[in-house]
Protein backbone atom coordinates (compact mmCIF):
# COMPACT_ATOMS: atom_id res chain seq x y z
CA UNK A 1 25.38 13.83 -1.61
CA UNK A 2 24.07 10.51 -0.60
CA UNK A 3 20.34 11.61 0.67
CA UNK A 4 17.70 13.36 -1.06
CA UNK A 5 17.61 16.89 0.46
CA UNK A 6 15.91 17.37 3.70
CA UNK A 7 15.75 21.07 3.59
CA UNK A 8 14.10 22.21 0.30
CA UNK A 9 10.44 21.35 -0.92
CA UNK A 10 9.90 18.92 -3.23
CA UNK A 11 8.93 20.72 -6.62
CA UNK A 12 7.87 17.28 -8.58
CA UNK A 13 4.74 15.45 -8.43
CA UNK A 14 4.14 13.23 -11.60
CA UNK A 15 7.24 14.61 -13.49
CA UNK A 16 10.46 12.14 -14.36
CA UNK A 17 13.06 12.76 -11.92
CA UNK A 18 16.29 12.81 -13.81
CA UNK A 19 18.93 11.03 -12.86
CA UNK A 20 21.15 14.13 -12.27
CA UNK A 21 18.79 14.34 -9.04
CA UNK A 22 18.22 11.15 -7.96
CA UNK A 23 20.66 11.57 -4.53
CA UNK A 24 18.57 8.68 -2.59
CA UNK A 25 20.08 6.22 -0.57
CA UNK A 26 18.32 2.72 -1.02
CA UNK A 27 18.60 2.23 2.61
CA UNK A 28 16.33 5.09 3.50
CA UNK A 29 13.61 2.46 1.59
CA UNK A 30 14.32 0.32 4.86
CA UNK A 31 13.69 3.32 7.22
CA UNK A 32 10.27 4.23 5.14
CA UNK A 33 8.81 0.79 4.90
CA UNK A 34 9.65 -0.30 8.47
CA UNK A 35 8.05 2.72 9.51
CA UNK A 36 5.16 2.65 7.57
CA UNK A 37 3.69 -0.86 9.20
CA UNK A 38 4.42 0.53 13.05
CA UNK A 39 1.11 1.49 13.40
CA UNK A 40 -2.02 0.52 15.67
CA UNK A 41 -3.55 -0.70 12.58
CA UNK A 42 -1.24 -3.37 12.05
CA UNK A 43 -1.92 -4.72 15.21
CA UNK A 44 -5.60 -5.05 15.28
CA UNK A 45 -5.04 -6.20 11.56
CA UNK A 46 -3.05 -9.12 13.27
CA UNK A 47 -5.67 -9.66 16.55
CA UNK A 48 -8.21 -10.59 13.14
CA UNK A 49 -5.99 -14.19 12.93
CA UNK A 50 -6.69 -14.97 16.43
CA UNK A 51 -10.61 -13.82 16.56
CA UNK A 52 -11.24 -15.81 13.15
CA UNK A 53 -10.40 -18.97 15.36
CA UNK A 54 -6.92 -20.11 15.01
CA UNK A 55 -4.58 -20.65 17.53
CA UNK A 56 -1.60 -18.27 17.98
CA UNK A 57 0.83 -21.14 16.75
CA UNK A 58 -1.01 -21.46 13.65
CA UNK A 59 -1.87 -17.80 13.06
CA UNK A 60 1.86 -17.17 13.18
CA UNK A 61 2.66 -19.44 10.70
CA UNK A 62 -0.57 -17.97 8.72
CA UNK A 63 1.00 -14.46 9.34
CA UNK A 64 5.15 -14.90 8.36
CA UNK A 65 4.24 -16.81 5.53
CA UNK A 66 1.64 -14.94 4.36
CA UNK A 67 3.54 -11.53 4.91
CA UNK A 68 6.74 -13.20 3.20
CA UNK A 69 5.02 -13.81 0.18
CA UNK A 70 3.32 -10.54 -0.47
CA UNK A 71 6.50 -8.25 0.44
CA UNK A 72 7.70 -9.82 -2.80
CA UNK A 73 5.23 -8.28 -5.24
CA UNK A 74 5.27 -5.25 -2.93
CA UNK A 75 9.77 -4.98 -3.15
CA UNK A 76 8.77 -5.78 -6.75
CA UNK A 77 7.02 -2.66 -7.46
CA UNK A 78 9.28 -0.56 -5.33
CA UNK A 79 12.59 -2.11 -7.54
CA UNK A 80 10.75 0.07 -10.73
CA UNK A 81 11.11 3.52 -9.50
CA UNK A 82 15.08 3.41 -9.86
CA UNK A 83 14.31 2.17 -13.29
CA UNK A 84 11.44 4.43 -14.52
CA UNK A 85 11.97 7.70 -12.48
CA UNK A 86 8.28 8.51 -11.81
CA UNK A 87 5.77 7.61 -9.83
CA UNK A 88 4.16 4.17 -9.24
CA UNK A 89 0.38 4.96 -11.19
CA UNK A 90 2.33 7.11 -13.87
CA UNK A 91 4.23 3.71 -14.94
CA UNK A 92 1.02 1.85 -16.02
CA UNK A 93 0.49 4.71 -18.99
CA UNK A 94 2.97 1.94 -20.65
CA UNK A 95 0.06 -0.81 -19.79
CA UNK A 96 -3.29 0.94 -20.46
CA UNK A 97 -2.61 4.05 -22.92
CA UNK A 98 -2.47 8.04 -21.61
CA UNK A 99 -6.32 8.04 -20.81
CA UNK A 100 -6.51 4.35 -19.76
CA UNK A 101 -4.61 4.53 -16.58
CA UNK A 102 -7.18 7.48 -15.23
CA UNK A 103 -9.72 4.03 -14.24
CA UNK A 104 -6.58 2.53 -12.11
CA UNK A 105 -5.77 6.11 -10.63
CA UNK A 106 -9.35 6.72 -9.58
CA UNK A 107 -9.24 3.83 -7.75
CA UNK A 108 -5.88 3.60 -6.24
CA UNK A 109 -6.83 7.73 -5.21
CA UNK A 110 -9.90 6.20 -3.30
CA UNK A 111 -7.64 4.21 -1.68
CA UNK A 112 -5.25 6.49 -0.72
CA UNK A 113 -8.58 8.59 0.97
CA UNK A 114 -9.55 5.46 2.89
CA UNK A 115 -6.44 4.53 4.46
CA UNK A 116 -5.84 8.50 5.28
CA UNK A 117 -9.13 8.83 6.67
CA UNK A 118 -8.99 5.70 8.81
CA UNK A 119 -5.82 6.78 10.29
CA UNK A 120 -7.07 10.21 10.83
CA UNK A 121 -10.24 8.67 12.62
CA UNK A 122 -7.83 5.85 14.99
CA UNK A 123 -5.34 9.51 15.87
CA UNK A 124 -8.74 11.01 16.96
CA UNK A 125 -10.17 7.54 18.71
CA UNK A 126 -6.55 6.89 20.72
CA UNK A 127 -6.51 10.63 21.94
CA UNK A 128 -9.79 10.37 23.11
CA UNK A 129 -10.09 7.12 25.20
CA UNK A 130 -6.50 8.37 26.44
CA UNK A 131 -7.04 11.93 27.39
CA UNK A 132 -10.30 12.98 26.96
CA UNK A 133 -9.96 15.14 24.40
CA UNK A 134 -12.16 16.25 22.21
CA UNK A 135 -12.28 13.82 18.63
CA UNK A 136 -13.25 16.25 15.99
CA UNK A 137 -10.73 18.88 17.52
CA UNK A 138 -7.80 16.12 17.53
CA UNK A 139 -8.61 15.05 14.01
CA UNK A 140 -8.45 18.63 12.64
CA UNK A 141 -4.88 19.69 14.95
CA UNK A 142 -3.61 16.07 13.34
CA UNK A 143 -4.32 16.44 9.85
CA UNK A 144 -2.20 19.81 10.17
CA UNK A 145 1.49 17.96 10.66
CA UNK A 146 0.05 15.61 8.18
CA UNK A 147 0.03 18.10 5.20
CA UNK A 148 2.71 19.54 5.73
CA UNK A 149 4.94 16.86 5.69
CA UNK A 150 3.49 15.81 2.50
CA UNK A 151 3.71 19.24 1.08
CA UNK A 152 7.74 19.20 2.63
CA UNK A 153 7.75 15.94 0.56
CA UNK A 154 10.49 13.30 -0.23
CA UNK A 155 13.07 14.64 1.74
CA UNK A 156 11.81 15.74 5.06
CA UNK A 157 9.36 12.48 4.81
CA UNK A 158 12.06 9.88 4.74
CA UNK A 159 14.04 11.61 7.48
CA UNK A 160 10.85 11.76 9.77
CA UNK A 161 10.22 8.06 9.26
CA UNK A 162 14.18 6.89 9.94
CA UNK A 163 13.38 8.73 13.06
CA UNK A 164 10.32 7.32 13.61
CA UNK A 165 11.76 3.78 13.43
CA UNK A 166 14.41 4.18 15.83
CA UNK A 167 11.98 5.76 18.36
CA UNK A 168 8.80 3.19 17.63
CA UNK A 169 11.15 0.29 17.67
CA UNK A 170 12.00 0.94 21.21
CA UNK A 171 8.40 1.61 22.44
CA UNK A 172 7.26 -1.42 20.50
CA UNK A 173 10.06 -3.73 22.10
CA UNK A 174 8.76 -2.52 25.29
CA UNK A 175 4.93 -3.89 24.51
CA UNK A 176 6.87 -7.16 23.53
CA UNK A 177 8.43 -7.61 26.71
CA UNK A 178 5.07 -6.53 28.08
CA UNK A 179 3.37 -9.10 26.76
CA UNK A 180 5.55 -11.85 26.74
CA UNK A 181 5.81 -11.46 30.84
CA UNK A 182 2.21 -11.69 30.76
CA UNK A 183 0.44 -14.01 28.41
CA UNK A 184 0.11 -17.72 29.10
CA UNK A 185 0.42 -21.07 27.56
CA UNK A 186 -3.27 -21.26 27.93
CA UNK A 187 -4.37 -18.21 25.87
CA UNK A 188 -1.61 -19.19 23.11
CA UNK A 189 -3.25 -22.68 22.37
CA UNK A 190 -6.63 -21.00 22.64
CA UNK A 191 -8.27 -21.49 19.00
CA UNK A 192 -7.87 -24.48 16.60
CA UNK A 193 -7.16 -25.32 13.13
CA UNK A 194 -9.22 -24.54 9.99
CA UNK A 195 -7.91 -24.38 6.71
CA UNK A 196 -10.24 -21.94 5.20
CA UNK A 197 -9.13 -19.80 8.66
CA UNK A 198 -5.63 -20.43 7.72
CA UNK A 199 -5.78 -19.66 4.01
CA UNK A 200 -7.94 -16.56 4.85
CA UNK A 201 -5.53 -15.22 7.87
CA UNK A 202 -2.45 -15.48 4.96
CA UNK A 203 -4.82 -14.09 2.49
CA UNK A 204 -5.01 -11.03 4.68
CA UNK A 205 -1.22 -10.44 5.30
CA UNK A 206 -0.58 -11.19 1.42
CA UNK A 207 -3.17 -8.50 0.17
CA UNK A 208 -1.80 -6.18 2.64
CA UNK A 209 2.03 -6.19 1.31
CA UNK A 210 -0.16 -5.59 -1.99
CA UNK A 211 -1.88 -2.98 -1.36
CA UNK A 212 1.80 -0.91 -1.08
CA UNK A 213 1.95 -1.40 -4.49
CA UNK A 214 0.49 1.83 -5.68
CA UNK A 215 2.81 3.82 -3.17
CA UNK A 216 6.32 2.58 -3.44
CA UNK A 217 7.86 3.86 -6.88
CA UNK A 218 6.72 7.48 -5.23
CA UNK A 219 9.29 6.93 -2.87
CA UNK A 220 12.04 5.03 -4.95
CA UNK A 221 11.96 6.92 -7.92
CA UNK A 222 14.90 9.39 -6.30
CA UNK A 223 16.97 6.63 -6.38
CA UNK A 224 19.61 5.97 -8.84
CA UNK A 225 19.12 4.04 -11.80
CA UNK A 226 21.45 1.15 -11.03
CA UNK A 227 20.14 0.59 -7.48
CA UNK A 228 17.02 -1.54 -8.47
CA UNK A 229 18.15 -4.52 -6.42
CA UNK A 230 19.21 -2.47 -3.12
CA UNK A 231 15.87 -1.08 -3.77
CA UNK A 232 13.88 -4.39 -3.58
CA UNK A 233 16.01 -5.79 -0.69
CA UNK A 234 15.90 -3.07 1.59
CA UNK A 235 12.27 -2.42 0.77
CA UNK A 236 11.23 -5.91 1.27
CA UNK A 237 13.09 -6.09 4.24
CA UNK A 238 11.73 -2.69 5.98
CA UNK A 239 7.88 -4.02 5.10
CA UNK A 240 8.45 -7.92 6.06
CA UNK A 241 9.78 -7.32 9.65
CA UNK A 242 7.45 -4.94 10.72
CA UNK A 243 4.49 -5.82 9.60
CA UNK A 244 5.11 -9.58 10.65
CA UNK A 245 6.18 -8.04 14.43
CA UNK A 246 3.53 -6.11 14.76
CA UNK A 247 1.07 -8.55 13.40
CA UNK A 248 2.13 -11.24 15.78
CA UNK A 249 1.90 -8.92 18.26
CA UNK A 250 -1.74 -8.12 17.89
CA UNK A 251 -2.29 -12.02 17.26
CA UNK A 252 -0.63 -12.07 21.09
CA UNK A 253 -2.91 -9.49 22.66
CA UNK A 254 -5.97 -10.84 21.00
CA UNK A 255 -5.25 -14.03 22.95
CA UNK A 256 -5.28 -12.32 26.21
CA UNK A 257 -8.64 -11.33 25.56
CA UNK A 258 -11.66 -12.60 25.21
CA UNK A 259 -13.46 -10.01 22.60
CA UNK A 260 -9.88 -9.44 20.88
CA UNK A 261 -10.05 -5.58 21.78
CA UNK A 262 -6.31 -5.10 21.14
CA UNK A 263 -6.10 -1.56 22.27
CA UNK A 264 -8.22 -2.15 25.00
CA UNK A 265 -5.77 -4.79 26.05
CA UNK A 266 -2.48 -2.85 25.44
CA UNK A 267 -3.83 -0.15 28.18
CA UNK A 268 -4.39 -2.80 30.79
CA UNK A 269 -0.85 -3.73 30.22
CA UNK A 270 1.83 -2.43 32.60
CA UNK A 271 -0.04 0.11 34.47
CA UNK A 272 0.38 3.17 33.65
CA UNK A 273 2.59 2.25 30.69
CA UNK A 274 0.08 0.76 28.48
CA UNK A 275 -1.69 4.09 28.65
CA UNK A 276 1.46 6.07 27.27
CA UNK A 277 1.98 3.18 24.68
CA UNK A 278 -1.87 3.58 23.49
CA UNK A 279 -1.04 7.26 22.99
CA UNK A 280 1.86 7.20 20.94
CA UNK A 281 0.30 4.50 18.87
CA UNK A 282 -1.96 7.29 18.31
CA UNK A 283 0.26 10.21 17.66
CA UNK A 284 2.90 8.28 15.46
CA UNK A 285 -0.40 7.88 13.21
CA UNK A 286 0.54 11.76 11.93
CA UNK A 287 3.90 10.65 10.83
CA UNK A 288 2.54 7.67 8.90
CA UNK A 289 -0.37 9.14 7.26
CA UNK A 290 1.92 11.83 5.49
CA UNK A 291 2.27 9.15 3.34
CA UNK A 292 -1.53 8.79 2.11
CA UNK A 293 -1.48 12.79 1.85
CA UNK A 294 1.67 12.68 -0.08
CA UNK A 295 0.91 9.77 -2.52
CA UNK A 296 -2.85 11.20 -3.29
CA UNK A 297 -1.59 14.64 -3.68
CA UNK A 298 0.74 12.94 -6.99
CA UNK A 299 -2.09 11.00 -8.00
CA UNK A 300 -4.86 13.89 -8.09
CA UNK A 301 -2.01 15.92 -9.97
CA UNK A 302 -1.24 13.02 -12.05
CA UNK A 303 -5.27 12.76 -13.33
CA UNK A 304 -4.97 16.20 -13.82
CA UNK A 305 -1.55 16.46 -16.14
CA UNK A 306 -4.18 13.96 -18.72
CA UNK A 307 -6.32 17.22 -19.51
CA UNK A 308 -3.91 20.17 -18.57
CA UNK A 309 -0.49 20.57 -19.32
CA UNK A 310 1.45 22.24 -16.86
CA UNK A 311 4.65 21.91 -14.57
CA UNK A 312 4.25 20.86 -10.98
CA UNK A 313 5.57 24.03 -8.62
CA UNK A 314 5.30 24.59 -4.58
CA UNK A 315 1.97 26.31 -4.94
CA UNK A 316 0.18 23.32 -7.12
CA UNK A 317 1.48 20.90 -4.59
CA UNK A 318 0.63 22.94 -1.74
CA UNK A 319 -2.88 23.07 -2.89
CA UNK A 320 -3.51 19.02 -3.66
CA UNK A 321 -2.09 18.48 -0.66
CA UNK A 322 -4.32 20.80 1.32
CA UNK A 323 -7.22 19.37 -0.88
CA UNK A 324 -6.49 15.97 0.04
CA UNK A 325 -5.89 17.15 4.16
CA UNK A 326 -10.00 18.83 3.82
CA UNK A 327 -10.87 15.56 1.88
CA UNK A 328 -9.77 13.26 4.79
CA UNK A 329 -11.36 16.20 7.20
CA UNK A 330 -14.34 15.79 5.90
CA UNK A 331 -14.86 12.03 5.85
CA UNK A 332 -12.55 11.38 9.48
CA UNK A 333 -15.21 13.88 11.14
CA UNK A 334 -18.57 13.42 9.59
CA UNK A 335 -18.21 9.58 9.36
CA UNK A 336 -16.01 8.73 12.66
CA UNK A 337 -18.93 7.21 14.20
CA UNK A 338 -19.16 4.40 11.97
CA UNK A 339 -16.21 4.83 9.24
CA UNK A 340 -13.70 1.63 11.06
CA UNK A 341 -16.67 -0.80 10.95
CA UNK A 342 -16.99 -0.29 7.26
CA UNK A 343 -12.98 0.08 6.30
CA UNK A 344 -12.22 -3.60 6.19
CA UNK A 345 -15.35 -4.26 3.54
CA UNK A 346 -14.35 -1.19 1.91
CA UNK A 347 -10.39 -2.24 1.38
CA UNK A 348 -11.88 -6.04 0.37
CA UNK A 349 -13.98 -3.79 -3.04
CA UNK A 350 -10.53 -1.51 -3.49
CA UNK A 351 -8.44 -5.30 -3.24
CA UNK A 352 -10.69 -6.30 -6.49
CA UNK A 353 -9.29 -3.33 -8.53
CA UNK A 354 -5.98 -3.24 -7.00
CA UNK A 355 -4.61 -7.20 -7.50
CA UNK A 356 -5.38 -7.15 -11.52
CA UNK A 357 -3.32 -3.90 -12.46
CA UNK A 358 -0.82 -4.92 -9.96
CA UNK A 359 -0.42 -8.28 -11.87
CA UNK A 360 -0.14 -6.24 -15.23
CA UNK A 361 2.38 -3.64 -14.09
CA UNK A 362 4.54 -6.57 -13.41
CA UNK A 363 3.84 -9.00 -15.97
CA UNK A 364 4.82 -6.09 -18.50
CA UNK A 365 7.45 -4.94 -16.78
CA UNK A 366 9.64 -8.28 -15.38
CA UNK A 367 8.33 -10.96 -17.52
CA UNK A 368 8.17 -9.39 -21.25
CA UNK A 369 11.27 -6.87 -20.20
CA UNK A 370 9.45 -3.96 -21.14
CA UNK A 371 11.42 -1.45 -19.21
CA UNK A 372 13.66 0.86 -21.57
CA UNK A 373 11.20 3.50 -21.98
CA UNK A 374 12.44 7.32 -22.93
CA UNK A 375 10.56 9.57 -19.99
CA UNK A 376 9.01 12.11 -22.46
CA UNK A 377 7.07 8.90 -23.75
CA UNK A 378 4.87 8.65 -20.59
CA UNK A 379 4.22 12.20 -21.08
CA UNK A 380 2.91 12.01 -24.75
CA UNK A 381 -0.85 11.71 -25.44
CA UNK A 382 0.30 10.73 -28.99
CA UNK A 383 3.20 8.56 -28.23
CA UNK A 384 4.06 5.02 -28.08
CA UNK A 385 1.22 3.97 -25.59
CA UNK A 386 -1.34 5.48 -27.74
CA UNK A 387 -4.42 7.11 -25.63
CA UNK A 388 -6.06 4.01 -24.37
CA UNK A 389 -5.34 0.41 -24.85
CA UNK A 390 -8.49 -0.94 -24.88
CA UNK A 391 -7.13 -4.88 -25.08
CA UNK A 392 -5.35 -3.97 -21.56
CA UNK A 393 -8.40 -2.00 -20.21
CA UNK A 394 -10.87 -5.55 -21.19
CA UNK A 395 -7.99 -7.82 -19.65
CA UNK A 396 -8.33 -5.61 -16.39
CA UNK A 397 -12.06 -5.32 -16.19
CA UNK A 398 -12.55 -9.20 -16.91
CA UNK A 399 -10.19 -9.79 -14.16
CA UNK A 400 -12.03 -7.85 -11.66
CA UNK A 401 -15.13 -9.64 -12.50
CA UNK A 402 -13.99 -13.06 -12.25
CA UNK A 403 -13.10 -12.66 -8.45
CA UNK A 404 -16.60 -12.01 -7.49
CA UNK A 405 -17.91 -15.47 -7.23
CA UNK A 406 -14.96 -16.53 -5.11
CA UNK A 407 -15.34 -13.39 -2.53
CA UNK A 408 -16.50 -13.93 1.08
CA UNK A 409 -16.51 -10.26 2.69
CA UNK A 410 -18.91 -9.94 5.12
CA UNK A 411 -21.56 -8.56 2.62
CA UNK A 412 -21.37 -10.73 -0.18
CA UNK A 413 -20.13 -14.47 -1.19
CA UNK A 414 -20.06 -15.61 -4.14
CA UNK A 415 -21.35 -18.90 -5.08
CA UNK A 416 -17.98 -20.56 -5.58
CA UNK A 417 -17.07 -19.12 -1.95
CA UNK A 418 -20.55 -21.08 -0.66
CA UNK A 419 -19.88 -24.35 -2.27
CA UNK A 420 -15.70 -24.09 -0.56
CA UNK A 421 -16.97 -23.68 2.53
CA UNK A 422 -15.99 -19.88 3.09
CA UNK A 423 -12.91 -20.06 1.41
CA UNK A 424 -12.01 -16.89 -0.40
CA UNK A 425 -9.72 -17.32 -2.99
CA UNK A 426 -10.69 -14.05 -5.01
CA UNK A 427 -7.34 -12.01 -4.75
CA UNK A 428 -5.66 -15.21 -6.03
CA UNK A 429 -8.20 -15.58 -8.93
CA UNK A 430 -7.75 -12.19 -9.98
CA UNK A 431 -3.74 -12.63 -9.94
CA UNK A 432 -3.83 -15.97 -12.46
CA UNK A 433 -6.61 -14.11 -14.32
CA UNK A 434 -5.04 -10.87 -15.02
CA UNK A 435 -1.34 -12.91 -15.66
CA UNK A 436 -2.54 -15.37 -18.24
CA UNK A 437 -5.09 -13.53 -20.06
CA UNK A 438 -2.25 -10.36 -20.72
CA UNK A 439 0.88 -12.26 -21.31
CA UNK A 440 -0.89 -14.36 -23.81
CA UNK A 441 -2.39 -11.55 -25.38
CA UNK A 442 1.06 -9.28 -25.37
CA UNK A 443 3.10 -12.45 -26.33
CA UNK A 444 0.27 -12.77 -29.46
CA UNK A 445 0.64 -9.17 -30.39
CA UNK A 446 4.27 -9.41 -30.40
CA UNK A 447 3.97 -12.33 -32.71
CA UNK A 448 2.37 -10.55 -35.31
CA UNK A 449 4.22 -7.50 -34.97
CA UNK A 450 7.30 -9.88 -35.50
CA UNK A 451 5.75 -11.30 -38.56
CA UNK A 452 4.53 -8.13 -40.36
CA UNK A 453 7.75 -6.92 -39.64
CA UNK A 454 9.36 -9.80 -41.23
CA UNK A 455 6.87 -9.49 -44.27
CA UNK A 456 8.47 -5.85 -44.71
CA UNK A 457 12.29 -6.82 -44.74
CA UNK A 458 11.55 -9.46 -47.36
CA UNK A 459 10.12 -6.56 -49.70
CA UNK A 460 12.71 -4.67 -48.95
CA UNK A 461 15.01 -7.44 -49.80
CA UNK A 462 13.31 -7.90 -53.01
């Protein structure tokens, strides 16, 4: 069979898939990724290019290079799964110990709640300023779709989002067509040049490829193990065109208007049209945000296997799932009035955590070839890993730190930031600090592994 089934539940969560089920088709990857960036999000993620002053010629440029680059480490990541057989967070056990890798899954969980409740909120928002309905009411009928998709898992998800793409590739053709017939020379060259604008538009489209790092071995892990480079093409490929379409296209429609209100401007569009476009926007949300439910649900099941043992069935996955569905409940209803005008600052504190273990997941894994791991070892308090690599853990903390004097988020900038005019370089900080600092220290290790070891055969020999 050449797809993972679409008509059972999924009974794993952090477990090793063996290979004996791994029935995925890498090209379902294209489907899932494509899908995953047709959003409304995307869009006013792009419209940011336009309203930090840049032109749309040079926010393109900005936006394809910037999304080129970080589908890279993104495909990277998702090439693993095939590999390893479990999920994304479960991999870095090999990085920071058994109990180490609860500080990255903490975070990477909060992230997971922030995108899912952000979604949740823009389903409720679109319904609203559409239809009239109710917000709190939508949010609640939404979220049920939502977790039970994620409960369905792997095999109903992947089918919902190739038919997602088919359907939401058509409707967002249409808004093309839209907008091309509408915009004018004027509004395109409206903006300028800046390269701290420039640097921080790419800056935004690279850290957002990034930020699918924690969620792509989920999906890839049910593929075979000799599929690793299908895996990174077709994932790179879903991500890169998407995100770089729809992020044009909300550079596009924030040149139309003056206060870059891209939703605003998508309703205006085409009479009546806009209006239905604006709503499925809205609606496709449920689809997408399975993903957040589904991915949190393995991580707050994951935390959980480092104090209890126990084997993932229907009814443990049912309940994180639900969990994670009155999580996002809570925070999409009590915060909705204000939760979207903190989201960006709060992804920019998530980014710091995220870039640095991203960095060491792949450093370990494609640079010092540590990839022939034996599954049960990941699931060993006692094994190989040991409980907490404390070297790692310093490595990944430093890292963090040393991006705060090159941030510029709206709240805080750093000194360094000040004296650049602006610039924010932190992500890229992190990346060379979290590289250098571990492969010299793993390369050192190694070295005196290889010595000791050496020491030993030549008392032998004697």
């Amino acid at each position: 069979m050449s797809e993972i089934q679409a008509n059972s539940i999924e009974q794993r969560s952090y477990e090793y898939v063996p290979v004996e089920e791994r029935r995925g088709n890498p090209k379902q990857l294209f489907f899932t990724w494509f899908a995953a960036n047709t959003v409304s999000t995307t869009l006013i993620t792009g419209a940011l290019a336009i309203i930090i002053g840049l032109n749309f010629w040079w926010a393109s440029l900005a936006i394809i290079a910037g999304h080129a680059l970080g589908a890279i480490v993104m495909a990277l990541h998702s090439a693993q799964g095939p590999k390893l057989g479990i999920p994304q967070v479960m991999q870095s056990r090999a990085q920071f110990g058994y109990f180490g890798v609860i500080l990255p899954m903490l975070i990477i969980f909060t992230m997971y709640l922030g995108y899912g409740a952000s979604n949740t909120v823009l389903v409720g928002q679109g319904i609203y300023e559409s239809l009239g309905i109710n917000v709190t009411l939508t949010i609640l009928i939404s979220l049920i779709p939502m977790v039970l998709l994620a409960i369905y898992g792997q095999g109903l998800i992947q089918k919902s989002m190739k038919l997602y793409t088919i359907v939401y590739v058509v409707i967002f053709a249409v808004l093309t067509v839209l907008v091309i017939s509408q915009i004018s020379m004027v509004a395109l060259n409206t903006g300028s040049f800046s390269f701290t604008q420039f640097v921080l538009a790419m800056s935004i489209c690279i850290t957002w490829q990034i930020t699918y790092g924690p969620y792509v071995s989920d999906h890839s892990r049910y593929m075979p193990p000799n599929t690793g480079r299908k895996t990174f093409i077709y994932s790179y490929l879903g991500s890169f065109l998407s995100s770089a379409w729809l992020m044009l296209l909300g550079a596009a429609l924030a040149s139309m208007v003056v206060n870059g209100n891209v939703m605003a401007q998508i309703k205006e569009l085409g009479g009546g049209t806009g209006v239905i476009i604006v709503i499925l926007l809205s609606l496709g949300l449920i689809v997408i945000n399975s993903l957040n439910i589904y991915g949190a649900g393995i991580i707050l099941l994951s935390i959980a296997s480092n104090f209890v043992d126990f084997k993932t069935t229907i009814k443990i996955r049912v309940f994180a799932s639900v969990a994670v569905g009155v999580i996002l409940a809570l925070a999409a209803t009590v915060g909705a009035g204000n939760f979207m005008s903190y989201f960006q600052l709060y992804l920019g504190f998530i980014l710091f955590f995220i870039i640095p273990w991203s960095t060491i997941n792949l450093t370990d894994f494609y640079l010092l070839k540590r990839q022939n791991f034996q599954p049960e070892e990941f699931m060993n308090k006692n094994g190989r890993f040991g409980k907490l690599r404390k070297g790692s853990l310093a490595i990944y903390l430093f890292a963090v730190t040393c991006q705060i004097p090159f941030t510029n988020n709206g709240i805080y900038q750093g000194p360094i930031s000040k004296a650049m005019d602006g610039l924010d370089i932190a992500w890229i900080v992190g990346l060379l600090v979290a590289f250098s600092l571990f492969y010299v220290y793993e390369k050192s290790k190694d070295s005196k592994a290889a010595k000791v070891q050496s020491s030993t055969d030549n008392l032998d020999a004697i």
